[in-house]
PDB file of N, CA and C in Angstrom:
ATOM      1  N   UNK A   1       8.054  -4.715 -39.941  1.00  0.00           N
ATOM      2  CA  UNK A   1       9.112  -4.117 -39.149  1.00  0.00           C
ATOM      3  C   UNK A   1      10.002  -3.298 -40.077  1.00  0.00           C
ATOM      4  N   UNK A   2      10.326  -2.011 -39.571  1.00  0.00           N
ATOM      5  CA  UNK A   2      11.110  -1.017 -40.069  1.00  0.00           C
ATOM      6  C   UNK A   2      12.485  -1.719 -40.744  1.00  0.00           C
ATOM      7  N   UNK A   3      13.969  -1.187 -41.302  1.00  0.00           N
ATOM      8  CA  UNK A   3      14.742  -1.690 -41.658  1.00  0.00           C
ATOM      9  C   UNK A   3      15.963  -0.866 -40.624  1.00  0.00           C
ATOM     10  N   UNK A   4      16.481  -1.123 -40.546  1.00  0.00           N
ATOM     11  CA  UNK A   4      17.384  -0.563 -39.599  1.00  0.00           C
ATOM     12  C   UNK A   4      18.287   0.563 -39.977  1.00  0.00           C
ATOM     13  N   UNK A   5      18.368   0.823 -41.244  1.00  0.00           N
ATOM     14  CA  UNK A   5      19.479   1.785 -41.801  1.00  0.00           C
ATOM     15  C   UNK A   5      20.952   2.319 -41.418  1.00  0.00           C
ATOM     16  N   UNK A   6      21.216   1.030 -40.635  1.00  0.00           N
ATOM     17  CA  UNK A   6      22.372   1.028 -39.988  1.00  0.00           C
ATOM     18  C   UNK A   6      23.723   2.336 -41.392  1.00  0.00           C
ATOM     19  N   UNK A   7      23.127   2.044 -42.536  1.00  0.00           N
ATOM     20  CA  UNK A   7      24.354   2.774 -43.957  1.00  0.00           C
ATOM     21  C   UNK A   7      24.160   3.961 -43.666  1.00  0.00           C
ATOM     22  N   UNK A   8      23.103   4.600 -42.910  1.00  0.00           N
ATOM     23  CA  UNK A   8      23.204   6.037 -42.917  1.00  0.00           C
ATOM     24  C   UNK A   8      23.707   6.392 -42.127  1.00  0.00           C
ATOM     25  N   UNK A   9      24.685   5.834 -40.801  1.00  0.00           N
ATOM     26  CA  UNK A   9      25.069   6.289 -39.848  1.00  0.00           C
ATOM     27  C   UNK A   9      26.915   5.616 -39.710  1.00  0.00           C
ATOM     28  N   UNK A  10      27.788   6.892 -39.217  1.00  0.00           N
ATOM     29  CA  UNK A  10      29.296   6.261 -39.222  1.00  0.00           C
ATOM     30  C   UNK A  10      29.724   4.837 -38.945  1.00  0.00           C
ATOM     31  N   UNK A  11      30.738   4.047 -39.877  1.00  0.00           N
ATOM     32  CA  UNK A  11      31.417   2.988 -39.108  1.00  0.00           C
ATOM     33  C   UNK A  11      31.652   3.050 -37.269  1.00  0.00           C
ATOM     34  N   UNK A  12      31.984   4.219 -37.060  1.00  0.00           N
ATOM     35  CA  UNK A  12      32.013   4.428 -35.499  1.00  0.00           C
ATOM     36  C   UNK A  12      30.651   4.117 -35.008  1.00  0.00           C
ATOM     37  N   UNK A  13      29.545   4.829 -35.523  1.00  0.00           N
ATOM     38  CA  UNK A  13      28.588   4.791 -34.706  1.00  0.00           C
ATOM     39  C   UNK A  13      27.715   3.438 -34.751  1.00  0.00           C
ATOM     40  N   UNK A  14      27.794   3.296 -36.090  1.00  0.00           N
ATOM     41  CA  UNK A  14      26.951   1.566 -36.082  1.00  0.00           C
ATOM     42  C   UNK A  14      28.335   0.324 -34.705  1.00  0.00           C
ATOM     43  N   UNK A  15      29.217   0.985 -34.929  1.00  0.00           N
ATOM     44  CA  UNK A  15      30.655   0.214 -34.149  1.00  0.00           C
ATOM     45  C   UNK A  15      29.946  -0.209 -32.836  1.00  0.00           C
ATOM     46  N   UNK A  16      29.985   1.444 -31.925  1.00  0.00           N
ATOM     47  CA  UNK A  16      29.453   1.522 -30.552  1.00  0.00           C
ATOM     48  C   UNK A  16      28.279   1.114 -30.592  1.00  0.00           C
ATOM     49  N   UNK A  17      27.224   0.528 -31.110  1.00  0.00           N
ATOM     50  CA  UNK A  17      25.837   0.620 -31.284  1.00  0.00           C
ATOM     51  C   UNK A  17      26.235  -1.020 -30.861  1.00  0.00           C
ATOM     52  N   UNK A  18      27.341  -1.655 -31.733  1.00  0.00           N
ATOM     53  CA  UNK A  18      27.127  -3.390 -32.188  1.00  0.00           C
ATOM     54  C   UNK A  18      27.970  -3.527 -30.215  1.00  0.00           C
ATOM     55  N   UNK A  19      28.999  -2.860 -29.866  1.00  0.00           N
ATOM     56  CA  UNK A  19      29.137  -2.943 -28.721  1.00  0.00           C
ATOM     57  C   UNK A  19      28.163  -2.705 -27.754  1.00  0.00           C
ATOM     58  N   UNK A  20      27.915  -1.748 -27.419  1.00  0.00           N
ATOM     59  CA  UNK A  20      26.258  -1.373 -26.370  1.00  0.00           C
ATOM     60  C   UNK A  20      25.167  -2.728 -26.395  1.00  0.00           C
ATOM     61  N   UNK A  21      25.396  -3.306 -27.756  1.00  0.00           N
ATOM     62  CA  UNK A  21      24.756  -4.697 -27.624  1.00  0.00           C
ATOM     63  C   UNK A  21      25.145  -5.482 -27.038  1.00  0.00           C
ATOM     64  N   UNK A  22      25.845  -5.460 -26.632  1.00  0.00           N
ATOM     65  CA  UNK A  22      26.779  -6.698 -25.466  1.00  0.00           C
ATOM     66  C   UNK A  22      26.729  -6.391 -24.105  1.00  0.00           C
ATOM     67  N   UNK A  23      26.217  -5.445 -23.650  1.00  0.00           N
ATOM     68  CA  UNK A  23      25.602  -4.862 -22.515  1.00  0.00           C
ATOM     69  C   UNK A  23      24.062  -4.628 -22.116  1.00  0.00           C
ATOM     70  N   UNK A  24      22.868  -4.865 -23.662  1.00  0.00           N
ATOM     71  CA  UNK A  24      22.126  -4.968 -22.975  1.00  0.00           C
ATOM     72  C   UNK A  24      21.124  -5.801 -22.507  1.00  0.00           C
ATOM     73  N   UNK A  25      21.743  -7.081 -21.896  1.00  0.00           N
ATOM     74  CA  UNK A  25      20.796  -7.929 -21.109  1.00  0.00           C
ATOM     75  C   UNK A  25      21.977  -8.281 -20.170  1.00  0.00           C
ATOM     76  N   UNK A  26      21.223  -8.537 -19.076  1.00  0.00           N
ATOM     77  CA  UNK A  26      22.431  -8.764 -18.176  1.00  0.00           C
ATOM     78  C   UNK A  26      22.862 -10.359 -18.191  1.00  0.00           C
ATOM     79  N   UNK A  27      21.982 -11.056 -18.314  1.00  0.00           N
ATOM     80  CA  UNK A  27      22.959 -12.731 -18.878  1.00  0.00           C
ATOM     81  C   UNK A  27      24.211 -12.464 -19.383  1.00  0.00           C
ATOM     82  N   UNK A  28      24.363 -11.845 -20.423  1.00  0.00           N
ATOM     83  CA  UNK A  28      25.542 -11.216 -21.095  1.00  0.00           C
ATOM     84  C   UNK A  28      26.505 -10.614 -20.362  1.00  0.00           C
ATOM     85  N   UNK A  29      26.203  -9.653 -19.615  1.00  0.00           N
ATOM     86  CA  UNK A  29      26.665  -8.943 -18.876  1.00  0.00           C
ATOM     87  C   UNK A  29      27.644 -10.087 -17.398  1.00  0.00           C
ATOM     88  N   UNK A  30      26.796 -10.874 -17.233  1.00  0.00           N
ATOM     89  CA  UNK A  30      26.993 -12.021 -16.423  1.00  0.00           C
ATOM     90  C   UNK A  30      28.416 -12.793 -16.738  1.00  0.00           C
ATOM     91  N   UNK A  31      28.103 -13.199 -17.860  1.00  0.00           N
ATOM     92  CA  UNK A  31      28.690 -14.268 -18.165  1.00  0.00           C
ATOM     93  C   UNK A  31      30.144 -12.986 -18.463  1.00  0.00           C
ATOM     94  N   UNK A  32      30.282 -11.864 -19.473  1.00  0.00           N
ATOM     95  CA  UNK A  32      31.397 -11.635 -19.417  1.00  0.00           C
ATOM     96  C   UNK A  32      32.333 -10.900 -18.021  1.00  0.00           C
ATOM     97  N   UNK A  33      31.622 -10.697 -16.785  1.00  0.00           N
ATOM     98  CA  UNK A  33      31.879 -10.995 -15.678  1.00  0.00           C
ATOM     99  C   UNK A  33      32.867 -12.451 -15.177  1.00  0.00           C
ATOM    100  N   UNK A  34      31.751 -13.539 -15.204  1.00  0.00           N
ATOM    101  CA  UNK A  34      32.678 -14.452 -15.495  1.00  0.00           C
ATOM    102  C   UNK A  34      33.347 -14.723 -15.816  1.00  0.00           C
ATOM    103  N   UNK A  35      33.367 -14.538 -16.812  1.00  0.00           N
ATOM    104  CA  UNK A  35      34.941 -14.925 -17.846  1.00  0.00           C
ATOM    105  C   UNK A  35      36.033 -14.362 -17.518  1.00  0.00           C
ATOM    106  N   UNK A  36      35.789 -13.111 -17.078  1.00  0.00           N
ATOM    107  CA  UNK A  36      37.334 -12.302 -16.685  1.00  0.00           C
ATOM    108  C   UNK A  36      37.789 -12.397 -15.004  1.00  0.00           C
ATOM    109  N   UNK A  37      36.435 -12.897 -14.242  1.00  0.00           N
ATOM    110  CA  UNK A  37      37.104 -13.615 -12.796  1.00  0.00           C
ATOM    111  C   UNK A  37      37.838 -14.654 -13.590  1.00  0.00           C
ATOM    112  N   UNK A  38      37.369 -15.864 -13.651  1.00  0.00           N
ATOM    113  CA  UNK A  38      37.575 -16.750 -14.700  1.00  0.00           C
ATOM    114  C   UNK A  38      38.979 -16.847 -14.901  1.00  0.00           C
ATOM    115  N   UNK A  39      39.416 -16.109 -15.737  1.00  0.00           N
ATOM    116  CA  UNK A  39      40.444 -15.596 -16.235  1.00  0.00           C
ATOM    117  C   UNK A  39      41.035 -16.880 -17.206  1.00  0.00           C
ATOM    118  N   UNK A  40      39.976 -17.414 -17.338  1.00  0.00           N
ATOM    119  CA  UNK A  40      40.500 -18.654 -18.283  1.00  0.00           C
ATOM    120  C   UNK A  40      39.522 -19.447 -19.112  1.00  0.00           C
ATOM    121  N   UNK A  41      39.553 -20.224 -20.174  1.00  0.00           N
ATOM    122  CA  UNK A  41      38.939 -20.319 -21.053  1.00  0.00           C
ATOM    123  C   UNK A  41      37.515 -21.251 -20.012  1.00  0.00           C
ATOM    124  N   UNK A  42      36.653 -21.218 -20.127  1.00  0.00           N
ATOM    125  CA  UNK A  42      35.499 -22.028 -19.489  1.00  0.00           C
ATOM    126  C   UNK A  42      34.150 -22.475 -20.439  1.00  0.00           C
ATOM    127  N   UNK A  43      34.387 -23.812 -20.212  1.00  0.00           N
ATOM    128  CA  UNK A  43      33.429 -24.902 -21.110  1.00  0.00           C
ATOM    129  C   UNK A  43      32.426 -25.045 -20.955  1.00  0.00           C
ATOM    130  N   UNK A  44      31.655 -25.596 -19.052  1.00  0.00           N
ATOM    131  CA  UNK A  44      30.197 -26.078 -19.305  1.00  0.00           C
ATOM    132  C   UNK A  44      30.479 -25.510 -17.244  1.00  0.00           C
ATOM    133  N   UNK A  45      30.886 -24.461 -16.738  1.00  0.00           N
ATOM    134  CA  UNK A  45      30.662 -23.910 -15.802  1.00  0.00           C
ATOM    135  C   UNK A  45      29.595 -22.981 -15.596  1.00  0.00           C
ATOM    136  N   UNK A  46      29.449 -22.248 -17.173  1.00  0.00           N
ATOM    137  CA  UNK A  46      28.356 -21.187 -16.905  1.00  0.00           C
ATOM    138  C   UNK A  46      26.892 -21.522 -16.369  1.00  0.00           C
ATOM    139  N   UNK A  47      26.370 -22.591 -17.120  1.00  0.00           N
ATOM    140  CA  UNK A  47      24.873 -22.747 -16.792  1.00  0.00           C
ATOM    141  C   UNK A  47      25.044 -22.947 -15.032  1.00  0.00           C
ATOM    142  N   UNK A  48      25.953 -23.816 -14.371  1.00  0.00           N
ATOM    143  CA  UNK A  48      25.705 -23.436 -12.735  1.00  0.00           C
ATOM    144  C   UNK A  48      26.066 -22.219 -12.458  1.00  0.00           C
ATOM    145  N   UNK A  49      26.640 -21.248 -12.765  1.00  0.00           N
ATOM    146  CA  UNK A  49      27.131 -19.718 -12.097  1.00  0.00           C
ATOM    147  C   UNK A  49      26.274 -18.905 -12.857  1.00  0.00           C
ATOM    148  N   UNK A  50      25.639 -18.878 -13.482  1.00  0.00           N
ATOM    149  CA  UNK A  50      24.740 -17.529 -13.861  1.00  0.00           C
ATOM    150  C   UNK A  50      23.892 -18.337 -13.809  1.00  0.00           C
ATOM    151  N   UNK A  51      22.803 -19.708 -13.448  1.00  0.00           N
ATOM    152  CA  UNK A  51      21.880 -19.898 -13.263  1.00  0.00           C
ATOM    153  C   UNK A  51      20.574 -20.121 -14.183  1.00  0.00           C
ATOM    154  N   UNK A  52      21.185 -19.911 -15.506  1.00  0.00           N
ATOM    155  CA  UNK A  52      20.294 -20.161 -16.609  1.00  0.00           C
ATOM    156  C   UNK A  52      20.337 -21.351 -17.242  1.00  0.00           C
ATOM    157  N   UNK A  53      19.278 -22.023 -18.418  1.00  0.00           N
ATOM    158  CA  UNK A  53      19.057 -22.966 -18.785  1.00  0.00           C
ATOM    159  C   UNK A  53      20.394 -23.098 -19.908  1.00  0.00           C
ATOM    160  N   UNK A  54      20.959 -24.330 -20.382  1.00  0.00           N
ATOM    161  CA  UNK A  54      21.999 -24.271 -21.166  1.00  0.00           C
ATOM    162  C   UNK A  54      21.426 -23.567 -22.804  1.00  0.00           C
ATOM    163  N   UNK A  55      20.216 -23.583 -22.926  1.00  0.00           N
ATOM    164  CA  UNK A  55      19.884 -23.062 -24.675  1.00  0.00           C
ATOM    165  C   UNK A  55      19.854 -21.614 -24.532  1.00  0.00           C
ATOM    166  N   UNK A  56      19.759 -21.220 -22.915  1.00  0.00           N
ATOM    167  CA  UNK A  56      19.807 -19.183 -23.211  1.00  0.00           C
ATOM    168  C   UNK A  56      21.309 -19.392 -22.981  1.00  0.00           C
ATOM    169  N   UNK A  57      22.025 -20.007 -22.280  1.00  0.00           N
ATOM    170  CA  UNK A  57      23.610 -19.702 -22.252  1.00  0.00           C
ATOM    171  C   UNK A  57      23.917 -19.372 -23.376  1.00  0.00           C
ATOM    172  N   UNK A  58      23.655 -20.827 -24.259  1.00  0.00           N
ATOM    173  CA  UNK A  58      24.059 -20.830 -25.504  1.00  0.00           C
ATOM    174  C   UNK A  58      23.987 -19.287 -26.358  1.00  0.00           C
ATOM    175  N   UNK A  59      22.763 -19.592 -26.639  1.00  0.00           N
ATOM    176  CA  UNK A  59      22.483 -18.087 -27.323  1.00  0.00           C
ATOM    177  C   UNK A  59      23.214 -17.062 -26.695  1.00  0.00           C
ATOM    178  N   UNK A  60      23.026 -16.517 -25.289  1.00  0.00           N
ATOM    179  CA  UNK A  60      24.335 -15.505 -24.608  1.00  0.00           C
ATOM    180  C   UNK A  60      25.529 -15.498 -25.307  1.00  0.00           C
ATOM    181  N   UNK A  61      25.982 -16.532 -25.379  1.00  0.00           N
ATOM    182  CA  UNK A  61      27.320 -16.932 -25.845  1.00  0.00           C
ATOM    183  C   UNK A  61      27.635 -16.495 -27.083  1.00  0.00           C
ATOM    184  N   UNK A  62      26.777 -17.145 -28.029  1.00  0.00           N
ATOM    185  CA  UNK A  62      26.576 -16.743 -29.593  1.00  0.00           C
ATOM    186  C   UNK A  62      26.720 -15.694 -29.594  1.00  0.00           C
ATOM    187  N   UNK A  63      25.759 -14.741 -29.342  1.00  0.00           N
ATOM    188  CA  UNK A  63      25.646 -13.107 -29.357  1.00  0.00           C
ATOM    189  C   UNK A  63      27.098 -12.762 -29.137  1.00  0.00           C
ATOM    190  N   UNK A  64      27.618 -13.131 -28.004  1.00  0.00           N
ATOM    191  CA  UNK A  64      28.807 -12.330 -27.398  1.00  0.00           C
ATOM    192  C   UNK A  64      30.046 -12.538 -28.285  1.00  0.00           C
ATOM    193  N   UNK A  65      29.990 -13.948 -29.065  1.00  0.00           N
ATOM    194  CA  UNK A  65      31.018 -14.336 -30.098  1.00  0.00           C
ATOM    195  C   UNK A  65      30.673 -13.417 -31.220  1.00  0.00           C
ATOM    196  N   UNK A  66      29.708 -13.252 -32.001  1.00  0.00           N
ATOM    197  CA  UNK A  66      29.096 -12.794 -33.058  1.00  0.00           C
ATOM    198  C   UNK A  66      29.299 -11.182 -33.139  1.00  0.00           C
ATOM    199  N   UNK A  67      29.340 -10.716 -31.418  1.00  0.00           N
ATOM    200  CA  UNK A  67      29.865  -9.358 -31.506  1.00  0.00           C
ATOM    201  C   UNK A  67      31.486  -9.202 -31.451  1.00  0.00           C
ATOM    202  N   UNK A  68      32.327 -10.067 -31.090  1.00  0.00           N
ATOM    203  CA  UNK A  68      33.766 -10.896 -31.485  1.00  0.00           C
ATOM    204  C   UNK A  68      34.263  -9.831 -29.872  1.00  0.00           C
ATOM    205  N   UNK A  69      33.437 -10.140 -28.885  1.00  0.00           N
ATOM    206  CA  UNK A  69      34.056  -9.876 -27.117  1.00  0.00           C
ATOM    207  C   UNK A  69      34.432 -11.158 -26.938  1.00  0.00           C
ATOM    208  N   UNK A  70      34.221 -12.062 -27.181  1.00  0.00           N
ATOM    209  CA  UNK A  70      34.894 -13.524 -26.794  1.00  0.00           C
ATOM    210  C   UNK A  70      34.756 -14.464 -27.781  1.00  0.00           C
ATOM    211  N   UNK A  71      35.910 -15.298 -27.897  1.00  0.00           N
ATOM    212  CA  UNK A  71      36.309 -16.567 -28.919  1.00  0.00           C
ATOM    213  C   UNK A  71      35.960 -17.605 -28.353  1.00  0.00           C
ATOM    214  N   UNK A  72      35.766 -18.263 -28.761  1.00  0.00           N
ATOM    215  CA  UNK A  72      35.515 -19.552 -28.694  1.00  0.00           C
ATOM    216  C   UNK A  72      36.530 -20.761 -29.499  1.00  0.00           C
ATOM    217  N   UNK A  73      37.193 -22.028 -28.808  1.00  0.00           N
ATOM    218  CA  UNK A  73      37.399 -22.755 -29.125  1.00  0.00           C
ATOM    219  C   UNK A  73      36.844 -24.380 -28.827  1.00  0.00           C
ATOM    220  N   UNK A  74      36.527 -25.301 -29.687  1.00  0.00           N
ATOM    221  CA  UNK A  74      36.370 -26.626 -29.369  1.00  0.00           C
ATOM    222  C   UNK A  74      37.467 -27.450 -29.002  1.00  0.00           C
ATOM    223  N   UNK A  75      36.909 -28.356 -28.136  1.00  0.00           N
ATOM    224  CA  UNK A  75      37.418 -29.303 -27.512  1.00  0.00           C
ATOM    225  C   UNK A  75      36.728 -30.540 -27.341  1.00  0.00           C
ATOM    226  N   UNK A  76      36.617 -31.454 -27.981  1.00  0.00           N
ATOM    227  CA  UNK A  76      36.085 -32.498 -27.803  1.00  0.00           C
ATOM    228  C   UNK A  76      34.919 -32.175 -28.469  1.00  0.00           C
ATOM    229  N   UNK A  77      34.104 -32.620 -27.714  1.00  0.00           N
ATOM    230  CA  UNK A  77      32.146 -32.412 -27.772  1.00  0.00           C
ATOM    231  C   UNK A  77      31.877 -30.733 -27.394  1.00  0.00           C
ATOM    232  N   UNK A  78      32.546 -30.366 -26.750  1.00  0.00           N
ATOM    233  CA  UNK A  78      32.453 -29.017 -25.692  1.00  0.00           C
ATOM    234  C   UNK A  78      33.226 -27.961 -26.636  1.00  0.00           C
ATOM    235  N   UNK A  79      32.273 -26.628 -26.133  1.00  0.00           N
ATOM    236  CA  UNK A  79      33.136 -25.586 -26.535  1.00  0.00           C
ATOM    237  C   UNK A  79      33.472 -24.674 -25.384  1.00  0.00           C
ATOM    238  N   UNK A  80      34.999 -24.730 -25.671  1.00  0.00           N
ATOM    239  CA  UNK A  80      35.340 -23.127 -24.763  1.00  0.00           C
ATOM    240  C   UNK A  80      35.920 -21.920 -24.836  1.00  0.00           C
ATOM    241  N   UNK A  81      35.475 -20.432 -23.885  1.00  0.00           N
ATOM    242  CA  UNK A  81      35.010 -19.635 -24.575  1.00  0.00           C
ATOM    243  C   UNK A  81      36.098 -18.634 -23.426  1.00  0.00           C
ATOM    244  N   UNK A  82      36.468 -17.039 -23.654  1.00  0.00           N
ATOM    245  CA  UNK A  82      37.367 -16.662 -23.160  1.00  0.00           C
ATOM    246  C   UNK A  82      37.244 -15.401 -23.986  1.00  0.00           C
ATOM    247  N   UNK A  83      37.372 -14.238 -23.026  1.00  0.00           N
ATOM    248  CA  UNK A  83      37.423 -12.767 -23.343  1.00  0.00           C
ATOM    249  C   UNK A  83      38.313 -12.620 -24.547  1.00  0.00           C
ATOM    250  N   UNK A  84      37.689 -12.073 -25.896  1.00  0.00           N
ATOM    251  CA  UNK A  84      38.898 -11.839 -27.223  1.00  0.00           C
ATOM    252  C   UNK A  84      39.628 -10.411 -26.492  1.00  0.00           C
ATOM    253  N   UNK A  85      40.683 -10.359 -26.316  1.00  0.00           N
ATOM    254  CA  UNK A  85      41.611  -9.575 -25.300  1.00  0.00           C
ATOM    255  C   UNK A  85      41.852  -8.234 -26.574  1.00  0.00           C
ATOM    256  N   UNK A  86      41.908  -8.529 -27.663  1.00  0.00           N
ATOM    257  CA  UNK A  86      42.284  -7.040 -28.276  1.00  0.00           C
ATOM    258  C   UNK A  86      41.172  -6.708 -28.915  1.00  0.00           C
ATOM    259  N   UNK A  87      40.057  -7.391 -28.973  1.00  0.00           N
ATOM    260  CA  UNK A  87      38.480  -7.260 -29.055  1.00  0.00           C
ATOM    261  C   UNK A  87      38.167  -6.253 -28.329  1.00  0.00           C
ATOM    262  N   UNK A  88      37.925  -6.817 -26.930  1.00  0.00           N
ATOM    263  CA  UNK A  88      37.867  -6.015 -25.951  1.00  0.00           C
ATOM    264  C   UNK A  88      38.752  -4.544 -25.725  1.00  0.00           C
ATOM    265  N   UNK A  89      40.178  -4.487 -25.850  1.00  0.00           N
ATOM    266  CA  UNK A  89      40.523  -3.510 -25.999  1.00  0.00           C
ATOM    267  C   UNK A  89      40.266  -2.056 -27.265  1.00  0.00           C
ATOM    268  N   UNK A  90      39.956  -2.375 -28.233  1.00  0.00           N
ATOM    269  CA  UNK A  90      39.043  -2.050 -28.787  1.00  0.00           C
ATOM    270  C   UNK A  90      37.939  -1.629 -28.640  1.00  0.00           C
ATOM    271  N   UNK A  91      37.297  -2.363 -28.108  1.00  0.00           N
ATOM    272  CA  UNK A  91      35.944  -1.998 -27.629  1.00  0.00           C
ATOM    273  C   UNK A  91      35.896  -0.420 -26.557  1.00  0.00           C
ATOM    274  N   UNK A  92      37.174  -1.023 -25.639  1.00  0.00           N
ATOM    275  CA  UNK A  92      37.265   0.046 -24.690  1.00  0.00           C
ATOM    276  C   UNK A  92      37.524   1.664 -25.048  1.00  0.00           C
ATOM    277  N   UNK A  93      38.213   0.978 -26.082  1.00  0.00           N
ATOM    278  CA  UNK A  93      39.129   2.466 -26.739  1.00  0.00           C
ATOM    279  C   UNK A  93      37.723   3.488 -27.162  1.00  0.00           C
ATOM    280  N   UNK A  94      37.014   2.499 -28.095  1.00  0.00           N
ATOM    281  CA  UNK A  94      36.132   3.196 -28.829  1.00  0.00           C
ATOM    282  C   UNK A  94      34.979   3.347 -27.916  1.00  0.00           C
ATOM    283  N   UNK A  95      34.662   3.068 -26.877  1.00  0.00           N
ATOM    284  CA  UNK A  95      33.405   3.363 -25.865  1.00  0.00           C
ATOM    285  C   UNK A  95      34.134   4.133 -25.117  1.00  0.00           C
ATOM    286  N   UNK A  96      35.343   4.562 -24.628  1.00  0.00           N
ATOM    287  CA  UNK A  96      35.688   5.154 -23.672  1.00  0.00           C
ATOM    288  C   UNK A  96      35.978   7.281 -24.527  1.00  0.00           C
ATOM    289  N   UNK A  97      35.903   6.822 -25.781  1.00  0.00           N
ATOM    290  CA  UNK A  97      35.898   7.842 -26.638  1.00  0.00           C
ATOM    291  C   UNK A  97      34.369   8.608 -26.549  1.00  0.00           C
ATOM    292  N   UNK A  98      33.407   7.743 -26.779  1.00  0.00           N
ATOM    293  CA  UNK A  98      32.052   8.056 -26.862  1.00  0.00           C
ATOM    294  C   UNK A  98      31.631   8.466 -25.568  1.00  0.00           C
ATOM    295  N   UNK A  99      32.459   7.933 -24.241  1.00  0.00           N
ATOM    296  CA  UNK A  99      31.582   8.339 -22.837  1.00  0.00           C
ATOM    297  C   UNK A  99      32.402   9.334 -22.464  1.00  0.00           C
ATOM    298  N   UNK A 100      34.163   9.671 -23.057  1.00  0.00           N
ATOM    299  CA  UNK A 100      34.496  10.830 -22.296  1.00  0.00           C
ATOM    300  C   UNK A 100      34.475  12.245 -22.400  1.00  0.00           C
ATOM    301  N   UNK A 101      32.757  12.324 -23.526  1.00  0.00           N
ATOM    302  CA  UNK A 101      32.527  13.454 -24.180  1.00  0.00           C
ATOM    303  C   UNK A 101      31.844  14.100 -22.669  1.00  0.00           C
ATOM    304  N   UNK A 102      32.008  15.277 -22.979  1.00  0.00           N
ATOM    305  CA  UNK A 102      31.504  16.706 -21.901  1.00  0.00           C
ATOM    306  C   UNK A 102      30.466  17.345 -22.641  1.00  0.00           C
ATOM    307  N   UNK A 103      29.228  17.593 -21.647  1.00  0.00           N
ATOM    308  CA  UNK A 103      28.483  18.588 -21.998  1.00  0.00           C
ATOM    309  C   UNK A 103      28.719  20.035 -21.889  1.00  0.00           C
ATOM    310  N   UNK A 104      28.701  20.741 -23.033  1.00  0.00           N
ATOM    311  CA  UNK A 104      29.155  21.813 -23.236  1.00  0.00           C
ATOM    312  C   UNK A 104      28.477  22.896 -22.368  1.00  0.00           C
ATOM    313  N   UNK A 105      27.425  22.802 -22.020  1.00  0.00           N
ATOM    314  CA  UNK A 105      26.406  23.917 -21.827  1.00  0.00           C
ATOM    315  C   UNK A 105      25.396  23.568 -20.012  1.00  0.00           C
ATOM    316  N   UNK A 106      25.562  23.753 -19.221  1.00  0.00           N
ATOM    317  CA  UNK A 106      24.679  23.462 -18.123  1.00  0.00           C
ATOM    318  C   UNK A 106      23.331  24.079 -18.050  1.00  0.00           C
ATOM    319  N   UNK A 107      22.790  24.895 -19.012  1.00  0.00           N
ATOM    320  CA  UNK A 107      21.745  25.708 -19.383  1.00  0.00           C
ATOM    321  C   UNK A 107      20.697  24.969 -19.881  1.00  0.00           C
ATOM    322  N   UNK A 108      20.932  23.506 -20.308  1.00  0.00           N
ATOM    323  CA  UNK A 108      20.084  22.997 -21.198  1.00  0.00           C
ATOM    324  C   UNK A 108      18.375  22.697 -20.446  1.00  0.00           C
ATOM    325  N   UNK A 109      17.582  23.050 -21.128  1.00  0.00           N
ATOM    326  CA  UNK A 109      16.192  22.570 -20.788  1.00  0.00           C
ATOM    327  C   UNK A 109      16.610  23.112 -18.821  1.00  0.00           C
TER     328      UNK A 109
END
């Protein structure tokens, strides 16, 4: 397998690339749905509302922490988990930069 060469390309662009990852499977997509009905930190609700086994939650979860869209805190045995709020704003800033580009030219192809 190839290497990714993420060094040859801007902090911005590897940025939006590590975000766009958090959008593409929809489990993910699911769960941070949830979380923001939600609107509050949630422990062991997901596997009944998105319908998956608790080891893909898990992993969902991981990913979504690892891309730092949601924190996680423990409690007991349990962990719970909740939209990182200036994460996310962030996120927005810098995806809403990348999507509110205009095509210059209607001629193309």
């Amino acid at each position: 397998m190839g290497l990714a060469k993420t060094e040859i390309f801007s902090d911005t662009q590897n940025e939006i690339a590590v975000f766009a990852k958090a959008f593409g499977h929809p489990a993910r997509v699911a769960i941070l749905q949830y979380l923001f009905k939600a609107n509050t930190c949630i422990c062991g609700d997901l596997v009944e509302e998105i319908g998956l086994a608790q080891p893909t939650i898990s992993q969902h979860l991981k990913e979504l922490k690892n891309l730092g869209l949601i924190k996680g805190s423990v409690e007991g045995t349990s962990v719970c988990y909740c939209i990182d709020a200036a994460q996310w704003r962030k996120m927005k800033e810098t995806m809403n930069v990348f999507l509110d580009q205009d095509i210059n030219s209607e001629t193309c192809c």
